[in-house]
N, C-alpha and C. Protein backbone atom coordinates (compact mmCIF):
# COMPACT_ATOMS: atom_id res chain seq x y z
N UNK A 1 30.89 29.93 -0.47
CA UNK A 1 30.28 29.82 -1.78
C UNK A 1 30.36 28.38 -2.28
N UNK A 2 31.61 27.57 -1.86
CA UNK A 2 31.46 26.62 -2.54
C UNK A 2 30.49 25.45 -1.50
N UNK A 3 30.78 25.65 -0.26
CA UNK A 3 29.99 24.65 0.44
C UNK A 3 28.72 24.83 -0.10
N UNK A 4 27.93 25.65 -0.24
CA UNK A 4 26.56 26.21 -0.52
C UNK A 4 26.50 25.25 -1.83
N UNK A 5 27.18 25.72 -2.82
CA UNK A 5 26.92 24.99 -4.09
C UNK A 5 26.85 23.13 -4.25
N UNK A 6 27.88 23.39 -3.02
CA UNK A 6 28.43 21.46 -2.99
C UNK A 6 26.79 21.18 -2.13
N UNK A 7 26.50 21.72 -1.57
CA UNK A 7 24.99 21.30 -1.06
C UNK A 7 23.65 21.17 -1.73
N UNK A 8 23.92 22.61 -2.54
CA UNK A 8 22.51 22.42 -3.58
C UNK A 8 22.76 21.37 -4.40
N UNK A 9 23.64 21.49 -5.06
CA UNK A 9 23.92 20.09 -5.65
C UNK A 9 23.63 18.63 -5.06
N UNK A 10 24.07 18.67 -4.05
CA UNK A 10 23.25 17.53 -3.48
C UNK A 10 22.27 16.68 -3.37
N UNK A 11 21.77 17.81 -2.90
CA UNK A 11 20.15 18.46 -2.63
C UNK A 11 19.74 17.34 -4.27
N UNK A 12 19.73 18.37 -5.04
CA UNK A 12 19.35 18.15 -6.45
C UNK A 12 19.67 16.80 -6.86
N UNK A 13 20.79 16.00 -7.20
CA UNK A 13 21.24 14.55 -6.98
C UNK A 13 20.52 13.85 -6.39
N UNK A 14 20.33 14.68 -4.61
CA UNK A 14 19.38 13.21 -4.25
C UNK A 14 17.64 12.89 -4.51
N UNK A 15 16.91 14.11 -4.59
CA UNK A 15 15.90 14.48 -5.07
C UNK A 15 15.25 14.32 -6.24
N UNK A 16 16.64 14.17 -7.46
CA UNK A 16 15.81 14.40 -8.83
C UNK A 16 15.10 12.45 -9.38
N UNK A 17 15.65 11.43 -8.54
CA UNK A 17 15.07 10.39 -9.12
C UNK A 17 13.94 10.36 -8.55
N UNK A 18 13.95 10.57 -6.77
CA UNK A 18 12.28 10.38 -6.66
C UNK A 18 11.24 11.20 -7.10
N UNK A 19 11.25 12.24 -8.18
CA UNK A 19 10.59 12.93 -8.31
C UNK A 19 9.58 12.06 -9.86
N UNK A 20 10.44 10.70 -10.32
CA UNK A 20 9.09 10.14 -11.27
C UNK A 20 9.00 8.67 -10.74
N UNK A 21 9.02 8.50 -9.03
CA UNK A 21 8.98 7.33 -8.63
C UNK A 21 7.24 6.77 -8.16
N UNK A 22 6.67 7.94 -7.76
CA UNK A 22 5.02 7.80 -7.28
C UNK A 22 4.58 7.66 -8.31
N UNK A 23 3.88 6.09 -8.24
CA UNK A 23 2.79 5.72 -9.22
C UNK A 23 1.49 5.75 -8.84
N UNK A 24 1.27 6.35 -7.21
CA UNK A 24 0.22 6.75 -6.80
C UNK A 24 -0.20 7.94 -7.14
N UNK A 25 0.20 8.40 -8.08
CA UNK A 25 -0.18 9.87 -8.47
C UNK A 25 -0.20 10.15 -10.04
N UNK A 26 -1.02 8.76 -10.25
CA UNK A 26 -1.38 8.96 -11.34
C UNK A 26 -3.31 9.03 -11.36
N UNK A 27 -3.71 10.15 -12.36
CA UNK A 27 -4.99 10.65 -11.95
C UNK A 27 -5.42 9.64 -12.71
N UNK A 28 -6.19 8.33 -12.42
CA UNK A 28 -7.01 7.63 -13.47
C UNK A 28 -7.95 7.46 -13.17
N UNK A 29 -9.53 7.40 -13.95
CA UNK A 29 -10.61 7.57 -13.71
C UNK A 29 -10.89 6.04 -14.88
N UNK A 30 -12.34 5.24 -14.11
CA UNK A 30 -12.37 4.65 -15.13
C UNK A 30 -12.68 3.27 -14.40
N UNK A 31 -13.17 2.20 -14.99
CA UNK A 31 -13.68 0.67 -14.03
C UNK A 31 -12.87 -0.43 -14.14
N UNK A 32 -12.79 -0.83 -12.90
CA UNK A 32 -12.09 -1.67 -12.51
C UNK A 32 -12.47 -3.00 -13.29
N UNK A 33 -11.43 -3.63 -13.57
CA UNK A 33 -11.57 -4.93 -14.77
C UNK A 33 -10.86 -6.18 -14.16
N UNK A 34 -9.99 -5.90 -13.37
CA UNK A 34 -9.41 -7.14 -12.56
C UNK A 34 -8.80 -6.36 -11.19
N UNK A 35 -8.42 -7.43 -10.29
CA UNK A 35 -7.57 -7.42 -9.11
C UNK A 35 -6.27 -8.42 -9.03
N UNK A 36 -5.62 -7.79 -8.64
CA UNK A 36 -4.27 -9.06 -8.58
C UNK A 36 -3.53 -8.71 -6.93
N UNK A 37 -2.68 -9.94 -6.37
CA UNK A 37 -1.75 -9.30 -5.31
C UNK A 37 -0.72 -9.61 -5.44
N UNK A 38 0.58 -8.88 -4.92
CA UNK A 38 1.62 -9.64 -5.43
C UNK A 38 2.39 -9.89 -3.92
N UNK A 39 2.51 -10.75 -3.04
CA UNK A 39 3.34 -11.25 -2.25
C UNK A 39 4.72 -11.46 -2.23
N UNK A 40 5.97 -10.30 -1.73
CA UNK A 40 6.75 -10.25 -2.21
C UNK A 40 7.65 -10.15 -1.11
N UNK A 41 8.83 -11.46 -1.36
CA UNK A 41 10.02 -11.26 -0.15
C UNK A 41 11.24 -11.03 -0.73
N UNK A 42 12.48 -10.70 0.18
CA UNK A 42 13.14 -10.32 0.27
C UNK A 42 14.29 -10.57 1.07
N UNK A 43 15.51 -11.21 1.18
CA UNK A 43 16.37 -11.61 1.91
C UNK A 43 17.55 -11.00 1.92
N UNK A 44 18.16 -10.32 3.28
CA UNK A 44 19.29 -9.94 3.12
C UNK A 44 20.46 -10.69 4.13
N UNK A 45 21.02 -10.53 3.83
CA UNK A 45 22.19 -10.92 3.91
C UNK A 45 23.27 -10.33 4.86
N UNK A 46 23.29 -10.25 6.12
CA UNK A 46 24.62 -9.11 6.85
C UNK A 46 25.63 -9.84 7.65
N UNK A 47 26.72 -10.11 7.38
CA UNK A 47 28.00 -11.04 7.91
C UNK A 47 27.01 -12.88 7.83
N UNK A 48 27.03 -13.38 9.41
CA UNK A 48 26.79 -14.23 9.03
C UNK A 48 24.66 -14.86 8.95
N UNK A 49 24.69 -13.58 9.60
CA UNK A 49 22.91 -13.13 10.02
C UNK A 49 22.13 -13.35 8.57
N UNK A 50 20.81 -14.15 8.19
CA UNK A 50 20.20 -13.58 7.20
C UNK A 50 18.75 -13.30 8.01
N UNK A 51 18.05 -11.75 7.10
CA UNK A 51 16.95 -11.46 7.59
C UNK A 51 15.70 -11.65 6.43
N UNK A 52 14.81 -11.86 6.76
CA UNK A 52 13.59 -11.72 5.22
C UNK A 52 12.57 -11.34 5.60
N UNK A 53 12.30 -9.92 5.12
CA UNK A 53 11.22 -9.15 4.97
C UNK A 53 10.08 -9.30 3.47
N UNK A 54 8.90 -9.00 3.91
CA UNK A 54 7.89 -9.53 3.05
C UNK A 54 6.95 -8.89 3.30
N UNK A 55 6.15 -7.89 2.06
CA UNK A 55 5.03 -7.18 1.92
C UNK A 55 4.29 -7.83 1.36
N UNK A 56 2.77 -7.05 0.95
CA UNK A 56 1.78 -7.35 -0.54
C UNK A 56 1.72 -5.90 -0.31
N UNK A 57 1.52 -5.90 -2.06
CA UNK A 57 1.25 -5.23 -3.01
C UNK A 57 -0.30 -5.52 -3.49
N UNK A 58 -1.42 -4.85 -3.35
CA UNK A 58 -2.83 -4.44 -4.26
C UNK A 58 -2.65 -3.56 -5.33
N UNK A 59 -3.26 -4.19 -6.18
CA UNK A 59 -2.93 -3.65 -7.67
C UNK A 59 -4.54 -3.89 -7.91
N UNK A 60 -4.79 -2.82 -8.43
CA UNK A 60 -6.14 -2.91 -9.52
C UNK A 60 -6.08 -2.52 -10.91
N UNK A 61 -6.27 -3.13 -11.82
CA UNK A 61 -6.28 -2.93 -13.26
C UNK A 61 -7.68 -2.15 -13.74
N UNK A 62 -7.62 -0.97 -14.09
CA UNK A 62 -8.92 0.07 -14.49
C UNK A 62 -8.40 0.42 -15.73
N UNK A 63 -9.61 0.20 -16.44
CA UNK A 63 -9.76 0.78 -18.10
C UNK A 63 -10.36 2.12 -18.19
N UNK A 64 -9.96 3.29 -18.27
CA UNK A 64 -10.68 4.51 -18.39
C UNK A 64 -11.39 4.41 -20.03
N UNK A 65 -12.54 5.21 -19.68
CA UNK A 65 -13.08 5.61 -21.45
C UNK A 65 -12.12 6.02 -22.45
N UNK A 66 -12.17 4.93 -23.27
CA UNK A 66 -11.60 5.20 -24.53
C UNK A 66 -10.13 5.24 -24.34
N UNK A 67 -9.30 4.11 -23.46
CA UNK A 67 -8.18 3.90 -23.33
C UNK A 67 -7.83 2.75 -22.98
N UNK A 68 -6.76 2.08 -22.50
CA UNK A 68 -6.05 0.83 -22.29
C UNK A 68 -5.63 0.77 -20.72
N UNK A 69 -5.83 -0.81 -20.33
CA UNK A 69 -6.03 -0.45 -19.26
C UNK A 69 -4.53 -0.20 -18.59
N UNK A 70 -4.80 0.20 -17.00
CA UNK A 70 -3.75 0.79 -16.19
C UNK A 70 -3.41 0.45 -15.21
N UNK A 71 -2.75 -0.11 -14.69
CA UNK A 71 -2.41 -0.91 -13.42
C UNK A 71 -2.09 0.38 -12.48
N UNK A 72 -2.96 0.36 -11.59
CA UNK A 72 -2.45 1.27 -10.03
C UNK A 72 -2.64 0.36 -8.71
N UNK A 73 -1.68 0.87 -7.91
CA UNK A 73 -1.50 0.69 -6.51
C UNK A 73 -2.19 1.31 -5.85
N UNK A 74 -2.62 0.23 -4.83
CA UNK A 74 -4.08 0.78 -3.82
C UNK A 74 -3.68 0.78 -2.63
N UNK A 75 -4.53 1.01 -1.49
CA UNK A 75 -4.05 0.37 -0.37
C UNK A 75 -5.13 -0.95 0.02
N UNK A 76 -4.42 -1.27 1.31
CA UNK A 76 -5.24 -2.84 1.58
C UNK A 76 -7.20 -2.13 1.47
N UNK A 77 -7.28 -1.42 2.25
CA UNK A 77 -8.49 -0.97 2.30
C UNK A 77 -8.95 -0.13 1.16
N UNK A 78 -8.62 0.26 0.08
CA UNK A 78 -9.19 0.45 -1.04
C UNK A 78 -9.71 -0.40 -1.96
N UNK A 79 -8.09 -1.68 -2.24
CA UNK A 79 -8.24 -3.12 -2.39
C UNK A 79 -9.62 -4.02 -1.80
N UNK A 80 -9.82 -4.03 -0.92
CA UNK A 80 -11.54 -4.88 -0.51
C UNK A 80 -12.44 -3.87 -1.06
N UNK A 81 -11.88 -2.72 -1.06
CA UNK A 81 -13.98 -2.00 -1.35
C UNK A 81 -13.96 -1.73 -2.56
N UNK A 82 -13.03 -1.83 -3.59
CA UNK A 82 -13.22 -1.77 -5.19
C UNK A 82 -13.57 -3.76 -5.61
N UNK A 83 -14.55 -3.70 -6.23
CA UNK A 83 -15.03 -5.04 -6.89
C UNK A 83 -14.45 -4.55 -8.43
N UNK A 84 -14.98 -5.82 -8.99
CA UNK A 84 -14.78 -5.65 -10.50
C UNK A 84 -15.87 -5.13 -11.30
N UNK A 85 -15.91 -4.33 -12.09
CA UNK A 85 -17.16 -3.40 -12.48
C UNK A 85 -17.41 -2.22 -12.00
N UNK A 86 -16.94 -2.04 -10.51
CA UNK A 86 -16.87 -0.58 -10.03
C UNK A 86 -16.33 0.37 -10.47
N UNK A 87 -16.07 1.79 -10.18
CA UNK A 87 -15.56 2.71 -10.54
C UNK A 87 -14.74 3.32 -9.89
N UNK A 88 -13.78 3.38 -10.24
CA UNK A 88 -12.18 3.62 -9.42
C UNK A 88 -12.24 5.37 -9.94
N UNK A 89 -11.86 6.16 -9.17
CA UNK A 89 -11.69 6.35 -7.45
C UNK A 89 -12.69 5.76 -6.44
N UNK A 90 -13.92 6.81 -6.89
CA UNK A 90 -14.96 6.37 -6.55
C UNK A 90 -15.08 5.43 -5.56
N UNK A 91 -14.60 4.21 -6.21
CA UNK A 91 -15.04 2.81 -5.18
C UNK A 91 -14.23 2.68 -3.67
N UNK A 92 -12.93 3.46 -3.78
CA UNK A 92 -11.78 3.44 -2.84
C UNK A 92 -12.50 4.20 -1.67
N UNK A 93 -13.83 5.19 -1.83
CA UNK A 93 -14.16 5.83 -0.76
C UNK A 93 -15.37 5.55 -0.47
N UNK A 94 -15.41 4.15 0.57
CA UNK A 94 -16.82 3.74 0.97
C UNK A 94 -16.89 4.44 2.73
């Protein structure tokens, strides 16, 4: 009984932050108004070793009707086929 509990618990602990971490799952409808990228590194550090890892980030800024705009994360290939003026989703599926 108690292992069971010491597990769900767990479970629950490790689960409950990623559950408001996807900002890809936000439903926004609405035209694209800018593009930005953000080039981003990272250095760690292990005894006397350092390593540095480095992504980009596509971000498109879309104003839906009658709201403010919203920064979402794209992927690289959604990123080239949305222009500015297009219509996001829409534009992500050429």
């Amino acid at each position: 009984m108690k292992r069971t509990l010491a597990v769900l618990l767990t479970v629950a602990a490790l689960t409950a932050p990623l559950a408001g971490c996807s900002s890809s799952s936000k439903n926004v409808t609405g035209t694209v108004v800018s593009k930005k990228t953000d080039h981003e590194c990272k250095t760690k550090k292990k005894g006397t070793k350092r390593t540095r890892s480095c992504h980009t980030e596509y971000e498109l800024m879309v104003r839906p009707k009658g709201g403010d705009e919203e920064e979402v994360d794209v992927s690289y290939s959604a990123y080239n086929n949305c222009v500015e003026g297009s219509t996001y989703p829409k534009c992500t599926t050429r």
